[in-house]
Protein backbone atom coordinates (compact mmCIF):
# COMPACT_ATOMS: atom_id res chain seq x y z
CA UNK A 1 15.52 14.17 17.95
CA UNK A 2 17.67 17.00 17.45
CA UNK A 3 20.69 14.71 15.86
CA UNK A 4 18.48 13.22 13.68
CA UNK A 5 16.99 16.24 12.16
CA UNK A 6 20.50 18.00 11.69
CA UNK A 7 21.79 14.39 9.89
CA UNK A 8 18.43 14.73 8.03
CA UNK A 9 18.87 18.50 7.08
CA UNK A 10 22.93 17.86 5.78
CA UNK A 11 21.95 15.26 4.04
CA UNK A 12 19.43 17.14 1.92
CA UNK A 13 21.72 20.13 1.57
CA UNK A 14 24.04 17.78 0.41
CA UNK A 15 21.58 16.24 -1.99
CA UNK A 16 20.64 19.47 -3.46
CA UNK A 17 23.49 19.67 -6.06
CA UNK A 18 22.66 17.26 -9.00
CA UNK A 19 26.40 15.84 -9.18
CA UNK A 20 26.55 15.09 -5.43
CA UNK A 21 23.22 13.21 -5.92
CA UNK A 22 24.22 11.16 -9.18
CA UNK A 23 27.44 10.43 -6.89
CA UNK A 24 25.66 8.96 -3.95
CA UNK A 25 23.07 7.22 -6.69
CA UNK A 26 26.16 5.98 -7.80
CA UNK A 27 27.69 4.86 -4.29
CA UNK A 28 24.29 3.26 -3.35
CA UNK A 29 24.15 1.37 -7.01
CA UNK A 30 27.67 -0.34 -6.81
CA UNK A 31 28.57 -1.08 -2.73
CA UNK A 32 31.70 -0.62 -3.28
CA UNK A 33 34.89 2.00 -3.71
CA UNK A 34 34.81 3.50 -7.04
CA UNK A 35 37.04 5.79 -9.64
CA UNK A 36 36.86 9.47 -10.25
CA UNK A 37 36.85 8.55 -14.12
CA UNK A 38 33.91 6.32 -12.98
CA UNK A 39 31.66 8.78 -11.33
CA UNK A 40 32.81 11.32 -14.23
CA UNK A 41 31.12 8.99 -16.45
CA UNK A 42 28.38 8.85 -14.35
CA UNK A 43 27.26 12.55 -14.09
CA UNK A 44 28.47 12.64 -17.97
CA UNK A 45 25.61 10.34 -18.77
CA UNK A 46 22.62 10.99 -16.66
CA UNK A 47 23.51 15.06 -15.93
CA UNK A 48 24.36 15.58 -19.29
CA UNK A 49 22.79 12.90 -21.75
CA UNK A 50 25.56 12.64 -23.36
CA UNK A 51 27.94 9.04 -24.32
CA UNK A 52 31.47 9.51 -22.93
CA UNK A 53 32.35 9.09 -26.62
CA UNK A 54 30.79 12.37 -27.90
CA UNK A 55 31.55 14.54 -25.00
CA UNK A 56 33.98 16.67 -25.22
CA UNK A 57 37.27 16.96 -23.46
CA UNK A 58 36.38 20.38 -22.43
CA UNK A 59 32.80 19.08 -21.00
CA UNK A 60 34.75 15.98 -18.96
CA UNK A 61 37.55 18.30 -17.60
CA UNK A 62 35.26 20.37 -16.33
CA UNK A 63 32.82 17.49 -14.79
CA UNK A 64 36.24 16.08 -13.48
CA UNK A 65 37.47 19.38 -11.79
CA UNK A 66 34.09 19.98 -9.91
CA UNK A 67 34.04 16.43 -8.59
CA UNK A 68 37.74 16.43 -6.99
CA UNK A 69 37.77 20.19 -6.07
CA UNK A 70 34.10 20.88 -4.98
CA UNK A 71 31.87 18.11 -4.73
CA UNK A 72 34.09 14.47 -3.31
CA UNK A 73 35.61 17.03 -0.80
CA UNK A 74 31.86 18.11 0.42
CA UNK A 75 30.99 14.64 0.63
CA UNK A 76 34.35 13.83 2.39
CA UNK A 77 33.86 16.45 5.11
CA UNK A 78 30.50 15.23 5.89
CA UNK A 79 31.41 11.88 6.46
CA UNK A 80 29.61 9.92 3.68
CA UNK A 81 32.74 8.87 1.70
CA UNK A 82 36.36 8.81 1.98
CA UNK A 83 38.31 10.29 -1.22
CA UNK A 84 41.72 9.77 -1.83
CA UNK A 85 42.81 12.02 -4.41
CA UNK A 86 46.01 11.14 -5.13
CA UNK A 87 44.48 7.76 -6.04
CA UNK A 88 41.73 9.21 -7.24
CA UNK A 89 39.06 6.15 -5.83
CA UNK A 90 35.50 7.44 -3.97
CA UNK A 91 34.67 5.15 -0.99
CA UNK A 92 30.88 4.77 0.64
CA UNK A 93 32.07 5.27 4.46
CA UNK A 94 29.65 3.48 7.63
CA UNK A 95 27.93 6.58 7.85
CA UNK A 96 26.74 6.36 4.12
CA UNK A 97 25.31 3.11 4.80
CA UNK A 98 23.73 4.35 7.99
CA UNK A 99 22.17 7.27 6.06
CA UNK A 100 21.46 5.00 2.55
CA UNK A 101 17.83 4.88 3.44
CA UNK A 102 17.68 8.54 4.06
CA UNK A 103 19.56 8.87 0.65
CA UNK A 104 17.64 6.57 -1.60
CA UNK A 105 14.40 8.35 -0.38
CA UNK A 106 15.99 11.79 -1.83
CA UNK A 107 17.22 10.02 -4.54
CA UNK A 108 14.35 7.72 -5.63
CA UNK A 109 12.04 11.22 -5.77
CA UNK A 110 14.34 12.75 -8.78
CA UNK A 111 12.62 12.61 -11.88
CA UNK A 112 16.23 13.10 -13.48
CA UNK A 113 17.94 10.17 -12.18
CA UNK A 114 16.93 6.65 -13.36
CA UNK A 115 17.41 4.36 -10.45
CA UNK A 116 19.68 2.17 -10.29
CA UNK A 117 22.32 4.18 -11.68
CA UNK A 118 24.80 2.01 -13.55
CA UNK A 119 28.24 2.72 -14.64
């Protein structure tokens, strides 16, 4: 029990940043590797409301930056993805998938995020 409750407790501290959960929305969506540009786009439309063709650099730069410095690395260390940044390409990991239900649950109770999320 006590492996199960500290996977259940990371998994909601990781959940409690709104990019990190638009991310693993994301992940759970497409079953497959995908882009930093892609998930940029992602948070960029359902954090932000905005069309990747009336943000501003500024606004995607800085979406960008928090994604490859703060929150793929978070994600990474946990075990839920692999990120290559040199490559710049977000993989779902076993674990994810092992964890999806646990994730969808967190997920699916977020008024903010329209489910599926689609690129």
């Amino acid at each position: 029990m006590g492996k199960t409750s500290s996977t259940f407790d990371s998994i909601l501290d990781l959940c409690r940043d709104q990019h990190r959960r638009i991310v693993l929305a994301t992940l759970a969506a497409e079953q497959r590797s995908v882009t930093l540009h892609d998930l940029t786009q992602s948070v960029l439309k359902y954090n932000h409301q905005t069309a990747p063709a009336k943000a501003s650099e500024d606004v995607l730069t800085e979406i960008r930056r928090s994604l490859h410095h703060k929150h793929l690395p978070k994600l990474a260390s946990a075990g839920l993805v692999t990120y290559d940044p040199d490559r710049r390409v977000v993989e779902p990991t076993e674990q994810f998938e092992q964890a999806q239900p646990t994730v969808s649950t967190i997920l699916d109770a977020d008024p903010t995020l329209e489910t599926p999320v689609e690129l």
